[in-house]
N, C-alpha and C. Protein backbone atom coordinates (compact mmCIF):
# COMPACT_ATOMS: atom_id res chain seq x y z
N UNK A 1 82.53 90.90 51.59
CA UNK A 1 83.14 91.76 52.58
C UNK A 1 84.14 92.65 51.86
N UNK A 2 84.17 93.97 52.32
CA UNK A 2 85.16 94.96 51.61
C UNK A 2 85.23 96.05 52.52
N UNK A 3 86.85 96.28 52.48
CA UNK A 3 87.44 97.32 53.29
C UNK A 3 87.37 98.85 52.10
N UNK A 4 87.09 98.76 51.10
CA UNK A 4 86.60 100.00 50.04
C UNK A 4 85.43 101.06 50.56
N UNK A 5 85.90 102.09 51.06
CA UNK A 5 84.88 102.73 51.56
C UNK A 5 84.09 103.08 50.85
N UNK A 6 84.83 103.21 49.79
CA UNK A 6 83.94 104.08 48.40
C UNK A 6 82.69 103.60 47.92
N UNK A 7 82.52 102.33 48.07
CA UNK A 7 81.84 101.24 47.58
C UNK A 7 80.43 101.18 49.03
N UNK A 8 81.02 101.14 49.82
CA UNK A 8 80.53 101.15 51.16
C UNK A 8 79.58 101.96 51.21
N UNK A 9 79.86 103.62 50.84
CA UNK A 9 79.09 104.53 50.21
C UNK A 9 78.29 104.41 49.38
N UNK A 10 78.49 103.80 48.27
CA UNK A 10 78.14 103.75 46.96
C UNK A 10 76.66 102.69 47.46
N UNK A 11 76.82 101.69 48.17
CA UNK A 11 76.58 100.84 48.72
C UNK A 11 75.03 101.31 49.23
N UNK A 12 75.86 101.91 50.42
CA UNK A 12 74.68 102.30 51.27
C UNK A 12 73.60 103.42 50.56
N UNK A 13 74.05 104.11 49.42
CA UNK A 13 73.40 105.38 49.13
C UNK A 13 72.19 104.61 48.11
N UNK A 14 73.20 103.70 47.32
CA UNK A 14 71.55 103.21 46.35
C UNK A 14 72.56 102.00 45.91
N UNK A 15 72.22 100.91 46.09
CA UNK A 15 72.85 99.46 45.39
C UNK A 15 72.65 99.64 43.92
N UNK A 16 71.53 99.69 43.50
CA UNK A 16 71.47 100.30 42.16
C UNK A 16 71.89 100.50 41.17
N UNK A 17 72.86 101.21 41.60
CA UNK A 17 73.78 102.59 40.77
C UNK A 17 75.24 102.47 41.55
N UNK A 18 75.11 101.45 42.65
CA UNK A 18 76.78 100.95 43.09
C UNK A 18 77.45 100.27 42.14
N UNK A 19 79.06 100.61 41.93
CA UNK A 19 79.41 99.57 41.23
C UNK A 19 79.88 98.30 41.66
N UNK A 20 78.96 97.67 41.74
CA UNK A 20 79.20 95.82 41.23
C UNK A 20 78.34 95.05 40.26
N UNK A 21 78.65 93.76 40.45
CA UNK A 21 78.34 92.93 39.58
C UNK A 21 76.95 92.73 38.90
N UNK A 22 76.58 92.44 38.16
CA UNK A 22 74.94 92.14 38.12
C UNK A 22 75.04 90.93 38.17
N UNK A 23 75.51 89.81 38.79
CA UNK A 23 74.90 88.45 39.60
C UNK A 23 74.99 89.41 41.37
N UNK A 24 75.84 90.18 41.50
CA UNK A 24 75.60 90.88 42.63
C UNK A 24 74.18 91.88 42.77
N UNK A 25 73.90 92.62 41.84
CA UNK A 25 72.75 93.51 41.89
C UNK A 25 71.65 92.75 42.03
N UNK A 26 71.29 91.45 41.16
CA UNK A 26 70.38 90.72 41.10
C UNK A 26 69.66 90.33 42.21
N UNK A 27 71.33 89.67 43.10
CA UNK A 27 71.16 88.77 44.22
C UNK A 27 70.29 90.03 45.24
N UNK A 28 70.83 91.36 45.38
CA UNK A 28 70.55 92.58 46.16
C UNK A 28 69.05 92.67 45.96
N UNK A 29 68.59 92.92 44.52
CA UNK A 29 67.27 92.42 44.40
C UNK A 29 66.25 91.58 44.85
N UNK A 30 66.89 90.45 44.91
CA UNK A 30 65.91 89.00 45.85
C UNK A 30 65.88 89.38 47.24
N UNK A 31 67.06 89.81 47.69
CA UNK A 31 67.52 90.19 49.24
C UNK A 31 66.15 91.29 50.09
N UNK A 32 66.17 92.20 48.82
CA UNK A 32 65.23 93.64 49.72
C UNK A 32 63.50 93.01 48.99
N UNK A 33 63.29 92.10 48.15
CA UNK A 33 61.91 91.59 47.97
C UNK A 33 62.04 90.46 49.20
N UNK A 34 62.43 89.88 49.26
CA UNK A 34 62.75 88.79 50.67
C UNK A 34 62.50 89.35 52.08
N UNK A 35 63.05 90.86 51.97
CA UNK A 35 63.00 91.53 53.23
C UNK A 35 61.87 92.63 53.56
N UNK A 36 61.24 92.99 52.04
CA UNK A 36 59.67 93.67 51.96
C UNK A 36 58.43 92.93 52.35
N UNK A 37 58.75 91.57 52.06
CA UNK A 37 57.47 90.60 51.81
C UNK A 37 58.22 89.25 51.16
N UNK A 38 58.11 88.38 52.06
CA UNK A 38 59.01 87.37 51.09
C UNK A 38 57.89 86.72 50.80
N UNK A 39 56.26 86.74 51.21
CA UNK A 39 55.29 86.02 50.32
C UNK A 39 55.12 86.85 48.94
N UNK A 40 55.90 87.46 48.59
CA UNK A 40 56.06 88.43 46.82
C UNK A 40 56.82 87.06 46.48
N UNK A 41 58.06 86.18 46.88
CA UNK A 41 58.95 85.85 46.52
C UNK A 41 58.13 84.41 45.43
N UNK A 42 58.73 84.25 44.09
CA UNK A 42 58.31 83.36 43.40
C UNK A 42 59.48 82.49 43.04
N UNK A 43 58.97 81.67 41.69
CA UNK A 43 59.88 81.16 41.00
C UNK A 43 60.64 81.16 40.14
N UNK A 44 60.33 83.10 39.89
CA UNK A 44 60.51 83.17 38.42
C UNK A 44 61.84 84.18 39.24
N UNK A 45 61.50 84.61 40.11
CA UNK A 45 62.81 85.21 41.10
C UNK A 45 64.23 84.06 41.42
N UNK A 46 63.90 82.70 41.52
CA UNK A 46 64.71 82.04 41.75
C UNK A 46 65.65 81.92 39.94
N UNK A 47 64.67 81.95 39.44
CA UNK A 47 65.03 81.57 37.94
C UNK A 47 65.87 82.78 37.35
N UNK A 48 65.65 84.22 37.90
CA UNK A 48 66.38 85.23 37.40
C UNK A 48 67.76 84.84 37.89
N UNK A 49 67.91 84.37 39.81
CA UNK A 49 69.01 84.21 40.19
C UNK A 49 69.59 82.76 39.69
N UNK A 50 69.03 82.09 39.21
CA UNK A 50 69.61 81.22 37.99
C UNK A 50 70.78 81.52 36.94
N UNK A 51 69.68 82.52 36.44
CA UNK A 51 70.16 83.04 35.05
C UNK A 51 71.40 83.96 35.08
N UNK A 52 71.76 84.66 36.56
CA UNK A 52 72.97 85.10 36.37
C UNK A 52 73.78 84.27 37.25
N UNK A 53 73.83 82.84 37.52
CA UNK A 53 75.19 81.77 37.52
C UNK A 53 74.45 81.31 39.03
N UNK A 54 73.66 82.14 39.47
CA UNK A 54 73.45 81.02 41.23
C UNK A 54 72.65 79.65 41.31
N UNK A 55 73.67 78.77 41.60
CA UNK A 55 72.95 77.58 41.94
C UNK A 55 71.61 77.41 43.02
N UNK A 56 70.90 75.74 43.16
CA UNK A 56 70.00 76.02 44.24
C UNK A 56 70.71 75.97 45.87
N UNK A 57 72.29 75.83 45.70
CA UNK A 57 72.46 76.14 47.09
C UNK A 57 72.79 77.37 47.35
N UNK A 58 73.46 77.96 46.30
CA UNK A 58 73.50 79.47 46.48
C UNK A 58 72.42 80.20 46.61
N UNK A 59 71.20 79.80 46.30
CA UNK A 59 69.84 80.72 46.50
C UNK A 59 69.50 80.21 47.99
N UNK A 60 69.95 79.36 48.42
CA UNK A 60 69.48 78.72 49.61
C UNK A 60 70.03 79.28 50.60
N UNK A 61 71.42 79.54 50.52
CA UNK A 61 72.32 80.20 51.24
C UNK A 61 71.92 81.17 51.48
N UNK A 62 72.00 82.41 49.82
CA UNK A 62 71.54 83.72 50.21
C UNK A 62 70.23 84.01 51.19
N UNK A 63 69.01 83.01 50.78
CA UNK A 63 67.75 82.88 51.45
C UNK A 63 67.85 83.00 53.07
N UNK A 64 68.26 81.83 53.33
CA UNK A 64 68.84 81.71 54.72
C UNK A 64 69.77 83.20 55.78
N UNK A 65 70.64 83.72 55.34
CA UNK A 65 71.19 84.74 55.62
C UNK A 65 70.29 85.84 56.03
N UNK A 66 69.95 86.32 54.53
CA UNK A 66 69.52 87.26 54.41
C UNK A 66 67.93 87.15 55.63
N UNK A 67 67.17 85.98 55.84
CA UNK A 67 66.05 85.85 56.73
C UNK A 67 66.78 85.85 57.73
N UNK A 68 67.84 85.53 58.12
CA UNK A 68 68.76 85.26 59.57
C UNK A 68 68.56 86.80 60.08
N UNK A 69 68.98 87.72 59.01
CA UNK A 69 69.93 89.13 59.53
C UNK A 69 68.20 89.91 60.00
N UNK A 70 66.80 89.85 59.01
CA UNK A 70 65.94 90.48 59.35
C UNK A 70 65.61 89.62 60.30
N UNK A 71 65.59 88.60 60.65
CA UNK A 71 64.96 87.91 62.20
C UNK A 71 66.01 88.74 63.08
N UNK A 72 66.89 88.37 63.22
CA UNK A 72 67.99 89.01 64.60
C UNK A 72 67.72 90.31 64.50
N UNK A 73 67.27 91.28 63.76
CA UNK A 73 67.33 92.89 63.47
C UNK A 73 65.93 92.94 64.47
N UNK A 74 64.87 92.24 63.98
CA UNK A 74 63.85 92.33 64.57
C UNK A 74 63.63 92.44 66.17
N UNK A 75 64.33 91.27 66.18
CA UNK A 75 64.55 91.10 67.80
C UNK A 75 65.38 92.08 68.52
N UNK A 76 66.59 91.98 67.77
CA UNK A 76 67.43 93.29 68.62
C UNK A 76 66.45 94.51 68.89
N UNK A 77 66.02 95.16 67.92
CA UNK A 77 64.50 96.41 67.45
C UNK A 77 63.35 96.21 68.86
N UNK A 78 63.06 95.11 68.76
CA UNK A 78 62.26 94.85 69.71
C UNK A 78 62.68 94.93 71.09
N UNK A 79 63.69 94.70 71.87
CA UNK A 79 64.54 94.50 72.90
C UNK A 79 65.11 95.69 73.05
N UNK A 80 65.09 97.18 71.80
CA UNK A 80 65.83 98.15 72.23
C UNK A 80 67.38 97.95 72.24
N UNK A 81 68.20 97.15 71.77
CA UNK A 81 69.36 96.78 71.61
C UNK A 81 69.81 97.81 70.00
N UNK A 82 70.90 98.41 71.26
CA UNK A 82 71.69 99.33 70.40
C UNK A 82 70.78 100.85 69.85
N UNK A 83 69.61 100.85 70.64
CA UNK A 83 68.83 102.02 70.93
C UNK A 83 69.21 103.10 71.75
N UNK A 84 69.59 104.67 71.62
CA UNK A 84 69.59 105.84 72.62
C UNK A 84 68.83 106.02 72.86
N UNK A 85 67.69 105.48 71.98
CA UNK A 85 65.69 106.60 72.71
C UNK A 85 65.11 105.25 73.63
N UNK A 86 65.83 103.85 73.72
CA UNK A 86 65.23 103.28 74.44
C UNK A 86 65.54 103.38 75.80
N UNK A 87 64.19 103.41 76.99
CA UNK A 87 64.53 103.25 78.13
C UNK A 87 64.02 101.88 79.09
């Protein structure tokens, strides 16, 4: 969480090329393959988020979340929640 708008920006425009961490970029990585297709998701993905310091509860965690936020997105999407073109 961060009140840095700059980042917020930086953020939203391309994670990429935002500045943070690379155990942060990494994790951003698993996050948007998780959220493209998480049958892409392997072991060698868990093993990268290994390799920059995340444990298996921290991959578990992130896992969990990150499927939480695209399930609830879905549904909200579906329901028209927080839609102007829905009637």
């Amino acid at each position: 969480m961060t009140l840095d708008d700059d980042l917020i920006v930086a953020l939203r425009r391309d994670y990429k090329t935002a500045p943070i961490t690379d155990p942060e970029r990494v994790m951003l990585d698993y996050v948007v393959k998780l959220t493209k297709d998480a049958t892409q998701v392997s072991r060698h993905d868990h093993e990268v988020l290994h390799g920059v310091g995340y444990d298996d509860k921290a991959i578990l965690q992130i896992t969990l979340i990150a499927s939480w936020f695209n399930y609830i997105n879905r549904v909200a999407d579906a329901l028209g929640i927080g839609r102007d073109d829905y009637d």
